[in-house]
C-alpha atoms as a PDB file:
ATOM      1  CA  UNK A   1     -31.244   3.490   4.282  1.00  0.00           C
ATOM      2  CA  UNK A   2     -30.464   1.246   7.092  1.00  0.00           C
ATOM      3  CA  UNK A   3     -32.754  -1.356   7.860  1.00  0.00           C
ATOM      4  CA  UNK A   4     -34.121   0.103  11.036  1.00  0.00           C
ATOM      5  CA  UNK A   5     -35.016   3.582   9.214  1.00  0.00           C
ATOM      6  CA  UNK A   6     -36.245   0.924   6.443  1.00  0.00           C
ATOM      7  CA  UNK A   7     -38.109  -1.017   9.548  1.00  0.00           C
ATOM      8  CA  UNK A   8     -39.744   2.201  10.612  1.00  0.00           C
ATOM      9  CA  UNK A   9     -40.429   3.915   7.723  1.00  0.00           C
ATOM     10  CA  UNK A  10     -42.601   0.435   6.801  1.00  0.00           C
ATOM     11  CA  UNK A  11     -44.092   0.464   9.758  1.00  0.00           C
ATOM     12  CA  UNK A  12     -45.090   4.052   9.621  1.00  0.00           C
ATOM     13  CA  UNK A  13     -46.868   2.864   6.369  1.00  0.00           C
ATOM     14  CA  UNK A  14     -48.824   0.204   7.584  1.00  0.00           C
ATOM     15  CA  UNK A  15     -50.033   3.092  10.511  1.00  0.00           C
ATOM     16  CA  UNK A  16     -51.079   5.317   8.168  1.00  0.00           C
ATOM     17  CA  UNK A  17     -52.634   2.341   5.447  1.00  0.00           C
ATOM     18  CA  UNK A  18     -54.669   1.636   8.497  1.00  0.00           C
ATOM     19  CA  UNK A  19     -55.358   5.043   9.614  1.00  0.00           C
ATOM     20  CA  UNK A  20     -56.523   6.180   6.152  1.00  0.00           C
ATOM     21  CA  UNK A  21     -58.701   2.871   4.887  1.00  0.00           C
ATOM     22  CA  UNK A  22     -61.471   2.605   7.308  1.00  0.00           C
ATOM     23  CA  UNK A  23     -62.537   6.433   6.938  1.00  0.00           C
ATOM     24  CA  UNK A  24     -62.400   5.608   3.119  1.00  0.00           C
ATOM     25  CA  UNK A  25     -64.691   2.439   3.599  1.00  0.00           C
ATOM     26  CA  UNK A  26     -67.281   4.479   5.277  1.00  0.00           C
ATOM     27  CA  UNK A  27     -67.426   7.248   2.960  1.00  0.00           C
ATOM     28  CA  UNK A  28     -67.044   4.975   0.026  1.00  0.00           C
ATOM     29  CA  UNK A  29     -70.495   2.638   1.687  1.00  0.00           C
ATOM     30  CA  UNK A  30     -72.508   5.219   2.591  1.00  0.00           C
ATOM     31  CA  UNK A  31     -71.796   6.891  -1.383  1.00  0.00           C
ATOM     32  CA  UNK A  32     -73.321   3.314  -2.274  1.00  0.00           C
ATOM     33  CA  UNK A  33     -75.989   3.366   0.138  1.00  0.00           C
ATOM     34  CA  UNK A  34     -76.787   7.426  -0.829  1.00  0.00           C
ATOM     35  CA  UNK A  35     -76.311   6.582  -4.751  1.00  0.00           C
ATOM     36  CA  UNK A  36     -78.733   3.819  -4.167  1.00  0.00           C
ATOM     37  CA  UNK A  37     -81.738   5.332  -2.803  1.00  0.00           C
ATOM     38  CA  UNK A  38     -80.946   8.159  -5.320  1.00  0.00           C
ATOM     39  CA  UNK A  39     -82.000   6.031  -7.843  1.00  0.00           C
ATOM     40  CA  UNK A  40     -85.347   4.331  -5.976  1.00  0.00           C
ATOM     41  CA  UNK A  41     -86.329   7.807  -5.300  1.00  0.00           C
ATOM     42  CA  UNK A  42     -85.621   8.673  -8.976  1.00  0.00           C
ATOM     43  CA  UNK A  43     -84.187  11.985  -7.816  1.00  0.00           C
ATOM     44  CA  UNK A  44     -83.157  14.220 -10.171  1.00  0.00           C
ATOM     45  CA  UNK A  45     -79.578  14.242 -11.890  1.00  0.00           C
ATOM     46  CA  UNK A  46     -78.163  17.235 -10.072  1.00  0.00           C
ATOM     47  CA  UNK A  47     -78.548  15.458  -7.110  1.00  0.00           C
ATOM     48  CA  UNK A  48     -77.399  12.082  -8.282  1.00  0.00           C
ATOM     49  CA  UNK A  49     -74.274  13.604  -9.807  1.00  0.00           C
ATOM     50  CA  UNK A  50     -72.693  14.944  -6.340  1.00  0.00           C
ATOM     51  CA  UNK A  51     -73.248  11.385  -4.460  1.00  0.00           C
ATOM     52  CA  UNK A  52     -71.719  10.069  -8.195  1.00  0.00           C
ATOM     53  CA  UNK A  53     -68.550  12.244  -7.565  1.00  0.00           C
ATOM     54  CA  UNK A  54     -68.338  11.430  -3.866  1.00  0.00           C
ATOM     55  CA  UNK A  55     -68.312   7.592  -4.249  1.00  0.00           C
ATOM     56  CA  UNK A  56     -65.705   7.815  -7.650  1.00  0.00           C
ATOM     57  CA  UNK A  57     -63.702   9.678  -5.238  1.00  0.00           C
ATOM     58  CA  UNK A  58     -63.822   7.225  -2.708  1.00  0.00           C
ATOM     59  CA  UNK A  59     -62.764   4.180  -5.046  1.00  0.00           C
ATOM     60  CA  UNK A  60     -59.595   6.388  -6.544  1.00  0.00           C
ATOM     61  CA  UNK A  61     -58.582   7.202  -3.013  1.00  0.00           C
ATOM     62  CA  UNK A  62     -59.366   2.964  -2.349  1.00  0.00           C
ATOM     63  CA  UNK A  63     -57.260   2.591  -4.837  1.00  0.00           C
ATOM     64  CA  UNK A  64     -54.100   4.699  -3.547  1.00  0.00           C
ATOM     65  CA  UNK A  65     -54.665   3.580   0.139  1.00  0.00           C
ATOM     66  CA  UNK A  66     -53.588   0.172  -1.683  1.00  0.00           C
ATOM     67  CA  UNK A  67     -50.833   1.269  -3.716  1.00  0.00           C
ATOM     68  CA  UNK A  68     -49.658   2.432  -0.080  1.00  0.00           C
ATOM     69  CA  UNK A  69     -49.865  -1.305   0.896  1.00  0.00           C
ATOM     70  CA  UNK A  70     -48.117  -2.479  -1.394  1.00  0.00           C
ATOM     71  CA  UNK A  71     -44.904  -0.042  -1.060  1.00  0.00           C
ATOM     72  CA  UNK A  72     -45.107  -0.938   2.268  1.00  0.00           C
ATOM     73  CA  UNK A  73     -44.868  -4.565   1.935  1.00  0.00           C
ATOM     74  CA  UNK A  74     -41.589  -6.061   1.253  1.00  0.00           C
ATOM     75  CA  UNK A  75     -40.706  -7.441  -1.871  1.00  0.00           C
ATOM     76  CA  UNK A  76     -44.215  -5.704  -3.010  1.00  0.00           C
ATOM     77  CA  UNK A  77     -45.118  -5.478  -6.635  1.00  0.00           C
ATOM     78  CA  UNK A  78     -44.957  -1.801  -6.326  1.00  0.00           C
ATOM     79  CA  UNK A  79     -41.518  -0.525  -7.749  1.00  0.00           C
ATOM     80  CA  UNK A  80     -41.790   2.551  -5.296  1.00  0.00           C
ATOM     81  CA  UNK A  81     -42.623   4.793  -8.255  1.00  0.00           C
ATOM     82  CA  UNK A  82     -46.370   4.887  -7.931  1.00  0.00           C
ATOM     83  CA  UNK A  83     -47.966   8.473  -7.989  1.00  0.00           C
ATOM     84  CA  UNK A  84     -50.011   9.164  -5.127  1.00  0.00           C
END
């Protein structure tokens, strides 16, 4: 790869890192917020369990968003393997 397909393709990374992580920090604080007052309202566990899913959900796809980062960093720890 030459290193302006290399420059794009990282920049084209850091677009979509950006593009993809503030959706995921909304979903991922209102989850929080929901799961919270879930459990102050002491609702029952079929309606815990969805907000539950939503906000593990969120912090897996937190977690890819990152290993996204890092591949496009240079030199990042990631060896380019990671599964998405």
């Amino acid at each position: 790869m030459s290193m302006s397909e290399e420059e794009h393709l990282l920049r084209e990374i850091a677009r979509i890192y950006h593009d993809i992580k503030n959706p995921v920090a909304i979903i991922s604080g209102n989850a929080q917020l929901l799961n919270e007052i879930a459990r102050g309202l002491d609702l029952p566990a079929d309606l815990k369990e969805p907000i539950a899913d939503i906000e593990e959900a969120s912090e897996e796809l937190t977690a890819r968003v990152e290993r996204l980062r890092n591949l496009g960093k240079k030199g990042g720890s990631d060896s380019g393997t990671a599964s998405f």
